[in-house]
PDB file of N, CA and C in Angstrom:
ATOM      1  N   UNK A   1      74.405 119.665  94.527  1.00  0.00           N
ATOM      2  CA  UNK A   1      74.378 118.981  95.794  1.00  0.00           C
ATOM      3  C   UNK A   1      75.434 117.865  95.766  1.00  0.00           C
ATOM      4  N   UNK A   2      76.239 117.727  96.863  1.00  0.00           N
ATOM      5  CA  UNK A   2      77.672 116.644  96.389  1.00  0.00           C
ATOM      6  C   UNK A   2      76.674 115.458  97.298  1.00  0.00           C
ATOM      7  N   UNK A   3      77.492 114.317  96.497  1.00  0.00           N
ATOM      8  CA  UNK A   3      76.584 113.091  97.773  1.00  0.00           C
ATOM      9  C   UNK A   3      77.356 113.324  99.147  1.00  0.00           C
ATOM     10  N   UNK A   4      78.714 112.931  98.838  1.00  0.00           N
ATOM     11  CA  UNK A   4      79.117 112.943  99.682  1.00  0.00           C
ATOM     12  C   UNK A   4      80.614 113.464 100.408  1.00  0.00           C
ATOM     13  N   UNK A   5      81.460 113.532 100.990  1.00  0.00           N
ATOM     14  CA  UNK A   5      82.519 114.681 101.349  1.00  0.00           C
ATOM     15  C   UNK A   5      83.386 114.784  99.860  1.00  0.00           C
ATOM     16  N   UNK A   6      83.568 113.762  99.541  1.00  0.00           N
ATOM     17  CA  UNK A   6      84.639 113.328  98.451  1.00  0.00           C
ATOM     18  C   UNK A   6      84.512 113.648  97.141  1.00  0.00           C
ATOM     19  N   UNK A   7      82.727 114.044  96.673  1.00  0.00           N
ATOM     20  CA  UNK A   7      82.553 114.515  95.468  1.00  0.00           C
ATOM     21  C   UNK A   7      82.167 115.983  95.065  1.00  0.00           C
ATOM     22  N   UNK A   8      82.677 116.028  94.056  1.00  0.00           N
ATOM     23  CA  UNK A   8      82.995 117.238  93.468  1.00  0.00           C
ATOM     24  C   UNK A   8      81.861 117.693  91.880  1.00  0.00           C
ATOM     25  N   UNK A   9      80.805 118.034  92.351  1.00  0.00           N
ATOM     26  CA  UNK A   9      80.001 118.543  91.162  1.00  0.00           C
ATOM     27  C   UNK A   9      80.382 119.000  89.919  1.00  0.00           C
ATOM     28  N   UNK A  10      80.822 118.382  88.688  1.00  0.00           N
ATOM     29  CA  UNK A  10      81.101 119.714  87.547  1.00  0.00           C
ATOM     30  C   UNK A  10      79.534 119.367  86.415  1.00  0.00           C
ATOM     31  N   UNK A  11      79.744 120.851  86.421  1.00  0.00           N
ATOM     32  CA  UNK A  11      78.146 121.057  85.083  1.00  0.00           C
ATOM     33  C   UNK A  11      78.756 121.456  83.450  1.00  0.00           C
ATOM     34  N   UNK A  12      78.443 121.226  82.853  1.00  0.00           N
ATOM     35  CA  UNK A  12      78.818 121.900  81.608  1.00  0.00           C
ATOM     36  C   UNK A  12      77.464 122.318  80.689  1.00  0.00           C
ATOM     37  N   UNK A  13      77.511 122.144  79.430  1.00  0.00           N
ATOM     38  CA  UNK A  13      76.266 123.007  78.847  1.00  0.00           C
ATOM     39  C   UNK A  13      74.762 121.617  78.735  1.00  0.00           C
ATOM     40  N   UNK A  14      75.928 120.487  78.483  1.00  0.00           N
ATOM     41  CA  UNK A  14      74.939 119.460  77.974  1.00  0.00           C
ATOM     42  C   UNK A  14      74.888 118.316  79.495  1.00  0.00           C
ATOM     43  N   UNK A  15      75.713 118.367  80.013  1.00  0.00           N
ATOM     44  CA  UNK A  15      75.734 117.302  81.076  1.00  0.00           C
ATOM     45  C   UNK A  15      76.145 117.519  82.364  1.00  0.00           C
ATOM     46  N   UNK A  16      75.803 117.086  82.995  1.00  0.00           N
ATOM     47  CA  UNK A  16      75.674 117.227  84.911  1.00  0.00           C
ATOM     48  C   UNK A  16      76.984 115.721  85.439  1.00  0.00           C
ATOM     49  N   UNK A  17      77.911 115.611  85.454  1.00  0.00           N
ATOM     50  CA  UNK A  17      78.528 115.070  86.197  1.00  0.00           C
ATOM     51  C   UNK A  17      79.285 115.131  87.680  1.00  0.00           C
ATOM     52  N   UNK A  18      79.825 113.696  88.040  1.00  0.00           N
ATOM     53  CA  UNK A  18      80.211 113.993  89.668  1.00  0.00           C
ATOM     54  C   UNK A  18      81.473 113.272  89.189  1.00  0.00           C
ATOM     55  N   UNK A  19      82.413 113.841  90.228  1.00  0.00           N
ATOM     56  CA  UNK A  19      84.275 113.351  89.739  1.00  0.00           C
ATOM     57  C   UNK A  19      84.286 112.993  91.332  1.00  0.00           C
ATOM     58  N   UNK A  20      85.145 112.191  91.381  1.00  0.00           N
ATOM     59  CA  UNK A  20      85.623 111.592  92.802  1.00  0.00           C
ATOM     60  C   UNK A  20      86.845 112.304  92.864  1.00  0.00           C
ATOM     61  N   UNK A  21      86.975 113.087  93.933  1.00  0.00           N
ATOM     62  CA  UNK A  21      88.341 113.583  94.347  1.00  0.00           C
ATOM     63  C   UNK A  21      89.347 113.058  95.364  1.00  0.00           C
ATOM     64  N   UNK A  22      90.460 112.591  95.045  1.00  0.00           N
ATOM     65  CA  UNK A  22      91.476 112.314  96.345  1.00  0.00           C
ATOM     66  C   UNK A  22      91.485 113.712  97.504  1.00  0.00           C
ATOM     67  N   UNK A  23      91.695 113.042  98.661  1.00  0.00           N
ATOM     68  CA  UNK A  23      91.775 113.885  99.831  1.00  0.00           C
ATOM     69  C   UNK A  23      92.516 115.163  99.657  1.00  0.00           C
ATOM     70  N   UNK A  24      94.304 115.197  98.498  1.00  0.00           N
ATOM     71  CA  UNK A  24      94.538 115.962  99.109  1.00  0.00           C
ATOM     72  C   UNK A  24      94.066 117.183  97.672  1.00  0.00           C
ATOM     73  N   UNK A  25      93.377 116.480  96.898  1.00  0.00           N
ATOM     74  CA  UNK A  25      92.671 117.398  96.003  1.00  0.00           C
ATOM     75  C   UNK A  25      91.564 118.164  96.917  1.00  0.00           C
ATOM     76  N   UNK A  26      91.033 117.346  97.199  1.00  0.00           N
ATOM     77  CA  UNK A  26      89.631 117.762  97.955  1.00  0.00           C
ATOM     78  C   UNK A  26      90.236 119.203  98.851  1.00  0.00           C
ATOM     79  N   UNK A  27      91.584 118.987  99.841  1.00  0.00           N
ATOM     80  CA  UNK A  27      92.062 119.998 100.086  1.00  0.00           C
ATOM     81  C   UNK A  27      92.659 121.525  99.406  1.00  0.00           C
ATOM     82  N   UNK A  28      93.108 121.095  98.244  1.00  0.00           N
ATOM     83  CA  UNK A  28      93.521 122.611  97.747  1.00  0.00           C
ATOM     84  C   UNK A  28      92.094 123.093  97.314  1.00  0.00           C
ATOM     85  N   UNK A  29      91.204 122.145  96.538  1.00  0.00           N
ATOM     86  CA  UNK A  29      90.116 123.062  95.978  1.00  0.00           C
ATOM     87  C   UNK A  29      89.464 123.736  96.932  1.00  0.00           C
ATOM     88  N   UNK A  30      88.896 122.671  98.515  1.00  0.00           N
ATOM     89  CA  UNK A  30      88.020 123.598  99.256  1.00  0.00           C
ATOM     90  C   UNK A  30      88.538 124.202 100.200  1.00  0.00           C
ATOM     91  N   UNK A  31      89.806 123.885 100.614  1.00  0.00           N
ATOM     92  CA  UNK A  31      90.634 124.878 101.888  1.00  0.00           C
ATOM     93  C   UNK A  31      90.206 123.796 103.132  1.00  0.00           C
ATOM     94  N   UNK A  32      89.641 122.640 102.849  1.00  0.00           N
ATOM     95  CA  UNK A  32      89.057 122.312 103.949  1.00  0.00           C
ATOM     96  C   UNK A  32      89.989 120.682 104.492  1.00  0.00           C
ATOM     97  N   UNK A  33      90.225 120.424 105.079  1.00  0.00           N
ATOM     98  CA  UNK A  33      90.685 119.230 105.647  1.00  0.00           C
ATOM     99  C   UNK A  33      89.416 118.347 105.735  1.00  0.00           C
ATOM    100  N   UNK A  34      89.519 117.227 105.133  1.00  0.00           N
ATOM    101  CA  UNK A  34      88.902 116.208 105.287  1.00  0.00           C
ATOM    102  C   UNK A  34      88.825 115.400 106.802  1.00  0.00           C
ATOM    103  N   UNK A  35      87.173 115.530 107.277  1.00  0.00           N
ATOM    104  CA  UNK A  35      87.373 114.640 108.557  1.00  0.00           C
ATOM    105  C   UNK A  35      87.981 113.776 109.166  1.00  0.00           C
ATOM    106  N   UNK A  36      88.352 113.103 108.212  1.00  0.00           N
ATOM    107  CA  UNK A  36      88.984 111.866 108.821  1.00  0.00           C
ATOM    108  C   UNK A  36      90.649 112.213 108.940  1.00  0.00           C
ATOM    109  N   UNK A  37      91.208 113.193 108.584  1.00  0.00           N
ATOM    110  CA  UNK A  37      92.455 113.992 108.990  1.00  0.00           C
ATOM    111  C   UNK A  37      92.888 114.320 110.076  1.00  0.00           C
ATOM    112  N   UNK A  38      91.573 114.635 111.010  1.00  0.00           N
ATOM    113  CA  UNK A  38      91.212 115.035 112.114  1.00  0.00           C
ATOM    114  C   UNK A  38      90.836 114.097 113.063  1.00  0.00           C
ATOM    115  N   UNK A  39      90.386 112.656 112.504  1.00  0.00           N
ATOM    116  CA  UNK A  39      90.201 111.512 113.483  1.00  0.00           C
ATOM    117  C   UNK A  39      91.701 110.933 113.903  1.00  0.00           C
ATOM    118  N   UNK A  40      91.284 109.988 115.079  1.00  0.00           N
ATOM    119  CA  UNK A  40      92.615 109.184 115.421  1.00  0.00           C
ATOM    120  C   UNK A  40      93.098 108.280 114.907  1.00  0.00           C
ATOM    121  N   UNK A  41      94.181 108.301 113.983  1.00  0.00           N
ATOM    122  CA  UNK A  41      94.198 106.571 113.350  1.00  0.00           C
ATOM    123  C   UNK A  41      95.612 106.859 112.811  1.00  0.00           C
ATOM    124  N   UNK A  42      96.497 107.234 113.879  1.00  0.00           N
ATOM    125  CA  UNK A  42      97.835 106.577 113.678  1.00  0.00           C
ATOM    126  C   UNK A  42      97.621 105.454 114.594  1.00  0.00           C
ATOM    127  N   UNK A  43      98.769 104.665 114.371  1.00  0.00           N
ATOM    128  CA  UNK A  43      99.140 103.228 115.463  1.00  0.00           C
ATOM    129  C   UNK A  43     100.706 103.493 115.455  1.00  0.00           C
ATOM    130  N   UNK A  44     100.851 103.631 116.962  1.00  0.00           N
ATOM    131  CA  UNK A  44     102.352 103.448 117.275  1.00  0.00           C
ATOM    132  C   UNK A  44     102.550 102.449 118.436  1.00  0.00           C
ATOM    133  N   UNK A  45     103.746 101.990 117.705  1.00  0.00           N
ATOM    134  CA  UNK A  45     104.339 100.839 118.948  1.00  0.00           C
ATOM    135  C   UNK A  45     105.239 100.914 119.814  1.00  0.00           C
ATOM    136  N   UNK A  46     105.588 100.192 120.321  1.00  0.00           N
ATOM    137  CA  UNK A  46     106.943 100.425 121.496  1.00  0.00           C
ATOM    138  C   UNK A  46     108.355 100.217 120.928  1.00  0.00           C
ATOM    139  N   UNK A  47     108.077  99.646 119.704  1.00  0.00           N
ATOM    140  CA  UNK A  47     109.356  99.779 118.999  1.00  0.00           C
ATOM    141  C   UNK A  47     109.611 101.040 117.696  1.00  0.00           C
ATOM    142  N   UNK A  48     108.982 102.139 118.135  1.00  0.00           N
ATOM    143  CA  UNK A  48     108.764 103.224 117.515  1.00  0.00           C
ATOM    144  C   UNK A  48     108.718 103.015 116.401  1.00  0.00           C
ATOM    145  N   UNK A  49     107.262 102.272 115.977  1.00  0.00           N
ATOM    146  CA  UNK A  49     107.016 102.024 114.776  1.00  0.00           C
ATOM    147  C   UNK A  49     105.871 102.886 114.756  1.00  0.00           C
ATOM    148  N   UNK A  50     105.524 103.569 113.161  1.00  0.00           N
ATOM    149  CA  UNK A  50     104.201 104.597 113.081  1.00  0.00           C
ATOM    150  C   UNK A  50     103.797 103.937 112.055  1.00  0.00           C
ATOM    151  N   UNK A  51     102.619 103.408 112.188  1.00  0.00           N
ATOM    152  CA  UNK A  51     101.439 102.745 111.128  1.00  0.00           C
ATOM    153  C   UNK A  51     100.823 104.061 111.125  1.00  0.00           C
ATOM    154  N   UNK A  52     100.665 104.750 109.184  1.00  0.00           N
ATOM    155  CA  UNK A  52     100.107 105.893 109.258  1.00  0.00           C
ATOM    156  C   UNK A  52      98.987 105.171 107.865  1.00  0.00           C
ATOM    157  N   UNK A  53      97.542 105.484 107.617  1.00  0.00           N
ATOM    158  CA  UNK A  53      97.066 105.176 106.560  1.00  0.00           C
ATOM    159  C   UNK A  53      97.610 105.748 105.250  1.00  0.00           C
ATOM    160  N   UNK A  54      97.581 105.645 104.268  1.00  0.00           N
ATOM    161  CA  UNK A  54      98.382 105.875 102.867  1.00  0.00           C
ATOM    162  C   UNK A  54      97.829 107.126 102.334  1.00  0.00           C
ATOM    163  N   UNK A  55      96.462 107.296 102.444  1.00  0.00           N
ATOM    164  CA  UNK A  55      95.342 108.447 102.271  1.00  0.00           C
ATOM    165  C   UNK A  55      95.357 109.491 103.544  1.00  0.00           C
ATOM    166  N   UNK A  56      96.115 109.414 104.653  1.00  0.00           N
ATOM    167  CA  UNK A  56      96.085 110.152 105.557  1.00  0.00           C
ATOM    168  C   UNK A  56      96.635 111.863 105.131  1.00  0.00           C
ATOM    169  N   UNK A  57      96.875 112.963 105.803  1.00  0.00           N
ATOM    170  CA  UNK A  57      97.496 113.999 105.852  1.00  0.00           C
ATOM    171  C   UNK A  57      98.763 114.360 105.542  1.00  0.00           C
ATOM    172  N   UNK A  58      99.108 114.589 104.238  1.00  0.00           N
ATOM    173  CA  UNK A  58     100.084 114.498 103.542  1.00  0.00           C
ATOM    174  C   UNK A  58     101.156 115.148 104.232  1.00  0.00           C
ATOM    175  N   UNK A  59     100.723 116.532 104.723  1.00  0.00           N
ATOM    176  CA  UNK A  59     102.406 117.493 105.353  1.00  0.00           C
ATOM    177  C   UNK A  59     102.648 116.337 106.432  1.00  0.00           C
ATOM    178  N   UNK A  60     101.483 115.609 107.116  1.00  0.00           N
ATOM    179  CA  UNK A  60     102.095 114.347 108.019  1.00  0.00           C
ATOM    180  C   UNK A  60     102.945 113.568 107.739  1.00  0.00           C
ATOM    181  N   UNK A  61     102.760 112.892 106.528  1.00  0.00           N
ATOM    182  CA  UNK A  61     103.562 111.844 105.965  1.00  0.00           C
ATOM    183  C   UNK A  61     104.966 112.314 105.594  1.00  0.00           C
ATOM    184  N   UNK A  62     104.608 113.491 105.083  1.00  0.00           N
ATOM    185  CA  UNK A  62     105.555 114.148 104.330  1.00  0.00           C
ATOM    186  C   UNK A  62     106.959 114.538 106.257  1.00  0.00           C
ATOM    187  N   UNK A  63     106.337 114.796 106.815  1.00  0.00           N
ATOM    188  CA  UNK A  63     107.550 115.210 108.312  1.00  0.00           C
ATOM    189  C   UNK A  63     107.855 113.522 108.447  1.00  0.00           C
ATOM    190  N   UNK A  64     107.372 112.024 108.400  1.00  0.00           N
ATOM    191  CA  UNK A  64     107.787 111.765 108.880  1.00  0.00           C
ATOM    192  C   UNK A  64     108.364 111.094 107.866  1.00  0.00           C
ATOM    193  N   UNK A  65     108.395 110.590 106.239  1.00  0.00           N
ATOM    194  CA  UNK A  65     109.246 110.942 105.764  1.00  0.00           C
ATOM    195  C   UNK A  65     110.898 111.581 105.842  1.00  0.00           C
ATOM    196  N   UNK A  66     110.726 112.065 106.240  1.00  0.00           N
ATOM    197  CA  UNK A  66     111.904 113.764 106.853  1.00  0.00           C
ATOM    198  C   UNK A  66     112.784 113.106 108.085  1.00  0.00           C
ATOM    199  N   UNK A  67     111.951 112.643 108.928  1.00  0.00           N
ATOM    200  CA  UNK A  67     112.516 112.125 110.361  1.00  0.00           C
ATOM    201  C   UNK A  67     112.418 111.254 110.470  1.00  0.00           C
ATOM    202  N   UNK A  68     111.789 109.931 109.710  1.00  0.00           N
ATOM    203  CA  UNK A  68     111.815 108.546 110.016  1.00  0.00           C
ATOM    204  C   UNK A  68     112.229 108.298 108.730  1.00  0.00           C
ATOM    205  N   UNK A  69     112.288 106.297 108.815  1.00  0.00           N
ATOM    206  CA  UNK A  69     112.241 106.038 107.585  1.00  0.00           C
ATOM    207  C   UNK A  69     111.446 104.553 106.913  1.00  0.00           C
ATOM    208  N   UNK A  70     111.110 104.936 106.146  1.00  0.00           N
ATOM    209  CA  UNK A  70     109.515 103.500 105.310  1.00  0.00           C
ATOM    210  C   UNK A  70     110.332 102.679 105.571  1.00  0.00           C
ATOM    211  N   UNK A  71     109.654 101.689 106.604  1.00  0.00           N
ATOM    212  CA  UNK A  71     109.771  99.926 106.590  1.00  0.00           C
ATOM    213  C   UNK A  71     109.060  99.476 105.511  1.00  0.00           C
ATOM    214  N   UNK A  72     107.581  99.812 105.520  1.00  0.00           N
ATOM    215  CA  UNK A  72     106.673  98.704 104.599  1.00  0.00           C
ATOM    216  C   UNK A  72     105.462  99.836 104.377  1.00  0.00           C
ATOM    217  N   UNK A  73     104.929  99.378 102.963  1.00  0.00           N
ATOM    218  CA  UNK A  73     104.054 100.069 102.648  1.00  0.00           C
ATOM    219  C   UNK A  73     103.087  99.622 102.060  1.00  0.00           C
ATOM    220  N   UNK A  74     102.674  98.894 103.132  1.00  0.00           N
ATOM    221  CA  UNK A  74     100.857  97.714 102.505  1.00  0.00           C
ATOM    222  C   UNK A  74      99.873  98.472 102.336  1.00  0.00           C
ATOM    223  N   UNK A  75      98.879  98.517 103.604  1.00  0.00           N
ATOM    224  CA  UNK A  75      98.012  98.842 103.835  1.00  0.00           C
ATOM    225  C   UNK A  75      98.178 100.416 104.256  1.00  0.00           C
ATOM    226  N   UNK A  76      99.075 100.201 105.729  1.00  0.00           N
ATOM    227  CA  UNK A  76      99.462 101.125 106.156  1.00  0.00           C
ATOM    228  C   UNK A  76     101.215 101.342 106.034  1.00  0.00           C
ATOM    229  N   UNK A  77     101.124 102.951 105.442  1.00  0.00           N
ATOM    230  CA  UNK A  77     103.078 103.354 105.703  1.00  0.00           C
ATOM    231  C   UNK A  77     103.483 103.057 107.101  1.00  0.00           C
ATOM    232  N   UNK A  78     104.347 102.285 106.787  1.00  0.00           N
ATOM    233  CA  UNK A  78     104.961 102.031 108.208  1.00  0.00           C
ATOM    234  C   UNK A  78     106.282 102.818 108.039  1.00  0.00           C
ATOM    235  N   UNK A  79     106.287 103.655 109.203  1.00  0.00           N
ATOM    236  CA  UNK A  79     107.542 104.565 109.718  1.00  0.00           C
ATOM    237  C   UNK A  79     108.220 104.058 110.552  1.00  0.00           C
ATOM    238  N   UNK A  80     109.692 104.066 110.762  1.00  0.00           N
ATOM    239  CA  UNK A  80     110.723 103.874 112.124  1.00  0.00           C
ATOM    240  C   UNK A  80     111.381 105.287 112.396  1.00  0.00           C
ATOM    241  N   UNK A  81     111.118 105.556 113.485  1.00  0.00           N
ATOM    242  CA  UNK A  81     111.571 107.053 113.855  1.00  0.00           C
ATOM    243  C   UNK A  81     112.788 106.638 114.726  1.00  0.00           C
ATOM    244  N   UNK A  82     113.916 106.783 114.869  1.00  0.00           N
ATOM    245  CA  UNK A  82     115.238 106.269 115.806  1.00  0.00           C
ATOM    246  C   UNK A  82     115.520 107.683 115.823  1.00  0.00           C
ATOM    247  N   UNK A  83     115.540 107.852 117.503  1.00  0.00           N
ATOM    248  CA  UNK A  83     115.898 108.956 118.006  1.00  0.00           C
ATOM    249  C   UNK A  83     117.578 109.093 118.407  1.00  0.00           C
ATOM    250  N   UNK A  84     118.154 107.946 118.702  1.00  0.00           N
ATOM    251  CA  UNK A  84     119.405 107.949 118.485  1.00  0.00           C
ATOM    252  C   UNK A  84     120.240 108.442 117.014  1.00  0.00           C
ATOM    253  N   UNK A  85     120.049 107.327 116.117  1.00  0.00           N
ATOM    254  CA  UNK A  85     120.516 108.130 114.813  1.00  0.00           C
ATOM    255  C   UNK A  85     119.515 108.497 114.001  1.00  0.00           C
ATOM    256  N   UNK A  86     120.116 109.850 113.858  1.00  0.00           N
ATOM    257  CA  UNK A  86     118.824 110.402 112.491  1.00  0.00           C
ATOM    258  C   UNK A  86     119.568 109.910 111.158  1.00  0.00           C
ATOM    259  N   UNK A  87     118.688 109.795 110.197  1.00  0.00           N
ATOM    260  CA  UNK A  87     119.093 110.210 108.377  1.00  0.00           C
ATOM    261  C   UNK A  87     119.872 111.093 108.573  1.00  0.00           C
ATOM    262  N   UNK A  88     119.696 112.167 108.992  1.00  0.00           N
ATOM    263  CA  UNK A  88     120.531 113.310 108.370  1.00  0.00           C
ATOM    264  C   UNK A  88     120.288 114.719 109.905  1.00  0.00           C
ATOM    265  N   UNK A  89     121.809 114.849 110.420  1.00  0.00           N
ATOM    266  CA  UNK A  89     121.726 115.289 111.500  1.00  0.00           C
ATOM    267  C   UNK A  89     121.241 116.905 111.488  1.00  0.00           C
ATOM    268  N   UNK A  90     120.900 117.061 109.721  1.00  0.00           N
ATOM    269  CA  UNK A  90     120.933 118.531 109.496  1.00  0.00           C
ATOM    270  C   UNK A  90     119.398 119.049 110.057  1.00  0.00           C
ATOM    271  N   UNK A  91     118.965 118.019 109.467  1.00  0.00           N
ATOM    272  CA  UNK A  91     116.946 117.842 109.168  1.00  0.00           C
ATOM    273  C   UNK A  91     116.817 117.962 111.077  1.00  0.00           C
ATOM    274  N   UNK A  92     117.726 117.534 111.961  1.00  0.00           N
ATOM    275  CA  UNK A  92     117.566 118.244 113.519  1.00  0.00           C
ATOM    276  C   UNK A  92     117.734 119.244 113.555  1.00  0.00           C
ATOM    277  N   UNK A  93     118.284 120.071 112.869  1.00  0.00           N
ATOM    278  CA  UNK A  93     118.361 121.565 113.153  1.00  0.00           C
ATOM    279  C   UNK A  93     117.000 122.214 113.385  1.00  0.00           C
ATOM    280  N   UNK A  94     116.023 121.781 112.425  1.00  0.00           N
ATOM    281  CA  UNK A  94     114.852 122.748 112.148  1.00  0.00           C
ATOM    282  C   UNK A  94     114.310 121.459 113.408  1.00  0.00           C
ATOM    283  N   UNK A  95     114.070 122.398 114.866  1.00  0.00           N
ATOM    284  CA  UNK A  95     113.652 121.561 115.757  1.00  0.00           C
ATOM    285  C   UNK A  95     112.054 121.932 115.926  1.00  0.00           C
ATOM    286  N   UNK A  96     111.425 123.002 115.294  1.00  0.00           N
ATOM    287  CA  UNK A  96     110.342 123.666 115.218  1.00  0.00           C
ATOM    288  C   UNK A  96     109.477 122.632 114.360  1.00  0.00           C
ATOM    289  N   UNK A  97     109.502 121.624 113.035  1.00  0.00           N
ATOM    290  CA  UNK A  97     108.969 121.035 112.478  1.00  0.00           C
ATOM    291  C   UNK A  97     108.866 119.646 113.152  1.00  0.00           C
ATOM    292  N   UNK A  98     110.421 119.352 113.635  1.00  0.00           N
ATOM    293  CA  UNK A  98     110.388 117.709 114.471  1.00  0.00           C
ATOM    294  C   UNK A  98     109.008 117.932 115.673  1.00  0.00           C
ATOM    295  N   UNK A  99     109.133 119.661 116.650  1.00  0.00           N
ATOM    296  CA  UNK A  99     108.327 119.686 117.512  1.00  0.00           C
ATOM    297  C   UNK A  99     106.767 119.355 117.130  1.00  0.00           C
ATOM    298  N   UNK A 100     106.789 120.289 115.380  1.00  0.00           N
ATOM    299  CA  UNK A 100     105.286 119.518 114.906  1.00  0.00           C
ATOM    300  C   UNK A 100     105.114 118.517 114.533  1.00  0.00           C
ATOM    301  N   UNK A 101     105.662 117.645 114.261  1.00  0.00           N
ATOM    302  CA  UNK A 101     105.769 116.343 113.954  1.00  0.00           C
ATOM    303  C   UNK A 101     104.920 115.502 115.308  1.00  0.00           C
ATOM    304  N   UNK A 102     105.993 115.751 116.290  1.00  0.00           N
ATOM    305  CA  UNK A 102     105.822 115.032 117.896  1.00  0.00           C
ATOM    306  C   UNK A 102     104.268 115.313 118.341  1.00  0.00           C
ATOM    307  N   UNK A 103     103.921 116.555 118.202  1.00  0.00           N
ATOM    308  CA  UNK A 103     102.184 117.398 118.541  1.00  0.00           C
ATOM    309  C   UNK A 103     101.585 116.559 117.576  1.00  0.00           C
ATOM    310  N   UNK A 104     101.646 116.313 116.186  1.00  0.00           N
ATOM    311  CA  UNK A 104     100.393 116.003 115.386  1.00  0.00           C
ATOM    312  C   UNK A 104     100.489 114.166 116.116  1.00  0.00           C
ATOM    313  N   UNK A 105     101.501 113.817 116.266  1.00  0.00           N
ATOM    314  CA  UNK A 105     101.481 112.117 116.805  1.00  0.00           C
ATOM    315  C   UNK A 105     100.934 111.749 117.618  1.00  0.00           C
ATOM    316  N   UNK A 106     101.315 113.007 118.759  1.00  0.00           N
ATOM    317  CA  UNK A 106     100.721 113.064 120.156  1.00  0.00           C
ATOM    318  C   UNK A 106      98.962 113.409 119.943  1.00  0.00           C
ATOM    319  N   UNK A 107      98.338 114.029 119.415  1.00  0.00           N
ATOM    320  CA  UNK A 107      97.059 114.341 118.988  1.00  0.00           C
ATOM    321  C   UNK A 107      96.118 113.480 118.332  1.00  0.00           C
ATOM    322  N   UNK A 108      96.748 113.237 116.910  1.00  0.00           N
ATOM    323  CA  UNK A 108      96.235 111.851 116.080  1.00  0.00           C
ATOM    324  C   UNK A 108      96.488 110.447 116.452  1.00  0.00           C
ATOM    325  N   UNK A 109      97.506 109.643 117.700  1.00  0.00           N
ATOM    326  CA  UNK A 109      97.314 108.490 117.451  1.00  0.00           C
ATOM    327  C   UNK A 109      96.309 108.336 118.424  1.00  0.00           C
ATOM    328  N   UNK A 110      96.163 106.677 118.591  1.00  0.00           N
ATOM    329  CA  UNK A 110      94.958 106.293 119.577  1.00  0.00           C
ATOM    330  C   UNK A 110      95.685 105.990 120.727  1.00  0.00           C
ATOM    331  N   UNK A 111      96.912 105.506 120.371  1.00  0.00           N
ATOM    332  CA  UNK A 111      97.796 104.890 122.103  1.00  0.00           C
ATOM    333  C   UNK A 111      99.207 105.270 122.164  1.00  0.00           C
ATOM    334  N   UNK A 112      99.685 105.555 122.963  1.00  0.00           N
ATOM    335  CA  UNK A 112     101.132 105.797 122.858  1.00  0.00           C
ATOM    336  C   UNK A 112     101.940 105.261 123.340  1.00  0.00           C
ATOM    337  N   UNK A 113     102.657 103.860 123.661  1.00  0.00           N
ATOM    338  CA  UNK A 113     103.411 103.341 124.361  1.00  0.00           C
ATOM    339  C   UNK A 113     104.104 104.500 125.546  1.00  0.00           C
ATOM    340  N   UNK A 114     104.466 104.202 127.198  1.00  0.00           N
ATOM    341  CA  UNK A 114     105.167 105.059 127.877  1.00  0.00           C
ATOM    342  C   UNK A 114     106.477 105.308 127.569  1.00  0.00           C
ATOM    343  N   UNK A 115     107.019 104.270 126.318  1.00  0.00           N
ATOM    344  CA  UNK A 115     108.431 104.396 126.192  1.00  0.00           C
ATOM    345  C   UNK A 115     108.405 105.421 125.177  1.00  0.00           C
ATOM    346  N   UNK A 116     107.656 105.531 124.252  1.00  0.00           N
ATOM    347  CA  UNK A 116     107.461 106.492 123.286  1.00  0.00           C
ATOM    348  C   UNK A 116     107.107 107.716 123.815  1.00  0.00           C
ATOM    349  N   UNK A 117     105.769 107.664 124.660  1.00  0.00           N
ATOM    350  CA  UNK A 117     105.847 109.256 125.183  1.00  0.00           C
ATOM    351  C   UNK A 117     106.847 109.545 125.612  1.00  0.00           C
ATOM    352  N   UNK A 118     107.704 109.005 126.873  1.00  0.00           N
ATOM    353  CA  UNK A 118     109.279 109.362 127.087  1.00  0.00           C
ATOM    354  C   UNK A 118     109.802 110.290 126.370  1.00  0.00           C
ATOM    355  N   UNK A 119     110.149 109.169 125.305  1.00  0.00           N
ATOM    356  CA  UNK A 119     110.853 109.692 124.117  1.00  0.00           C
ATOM    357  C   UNK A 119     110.408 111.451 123.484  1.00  0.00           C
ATOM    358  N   UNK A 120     109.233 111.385 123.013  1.00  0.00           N
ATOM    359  CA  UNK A 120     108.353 112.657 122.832  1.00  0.00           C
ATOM    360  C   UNK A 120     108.685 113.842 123.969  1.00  0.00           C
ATOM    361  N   UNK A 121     108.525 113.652 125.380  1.00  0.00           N
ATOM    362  CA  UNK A 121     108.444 114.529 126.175  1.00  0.00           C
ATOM    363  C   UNK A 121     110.044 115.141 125.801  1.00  0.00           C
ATOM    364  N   UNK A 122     110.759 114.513 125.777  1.00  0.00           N
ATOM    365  CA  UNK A 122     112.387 115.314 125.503  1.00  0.00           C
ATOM    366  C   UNK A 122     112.376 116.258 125.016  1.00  0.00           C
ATOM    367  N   UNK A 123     111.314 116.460 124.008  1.00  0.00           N
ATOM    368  CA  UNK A 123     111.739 117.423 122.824  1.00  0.00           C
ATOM    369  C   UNK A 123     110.771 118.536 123.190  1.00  0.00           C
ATOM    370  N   UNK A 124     109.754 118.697 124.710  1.00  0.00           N
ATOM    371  CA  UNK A 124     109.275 119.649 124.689  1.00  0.00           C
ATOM    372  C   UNK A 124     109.682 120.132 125.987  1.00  0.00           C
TER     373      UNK A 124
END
């Protein structure tokens, strides 16, 4: 019986233990996305800043990584996405991943500035 989402039962011959698993462990072992993956808790601003939690959805972090780039990394990764200049004009080619990028932002945050949706609607 796990207590709770995060733990992971192992038995052996003599002893019954519980291991705490990180999220994106928790993902390869059970196939399953952790709830809170699925809740809302990006924060974006009008100066296209993305406050993403550090424990959040890794292929997330990992696109914006790709298309933005780390201001600060306290609490929350803070992203700057500049739609004028990219990092690297190549990483626009694959416009199919930027489009998932824009959907998971549009889905997961809680607010979207109108200058930011703007911005977003271009690309669909």
């Amino acid at each position: 019986m796990l207590r709770n989402e995060f733990e992971f039962l192992i038995r052996t011959r003599y002893l019954t233990y519980y291991v705490r698993l990180t999220s994106e462990a928790w993902y390869y072992i059970k196939k399953e996305c952790p709830n809170y993956w699925n809740s809302k808790n990006i924060l974006i601003s009008a100066d296209f800043e993305i406050f993403i939690p550090y424990n959040y959805n890794h292929e997330v972090i990992f696109l914006l990584d790709r298309y933005g780039e780390l201001i600060d990394n306290d609490y929350f990764l803070v992203y700057k996405i500049d739609f004028d200049y990219p990092k690297n004009d190549l990483l626009f080619l694959n416009m199919e991943d930027f489009q998932i990028l824009i959907k998971e932002l549009k889905n997961k945050s809680l607010f979207i500035p109108q200058v930011v949706e703007y911005e977003f609607n271009k690309y669909f």
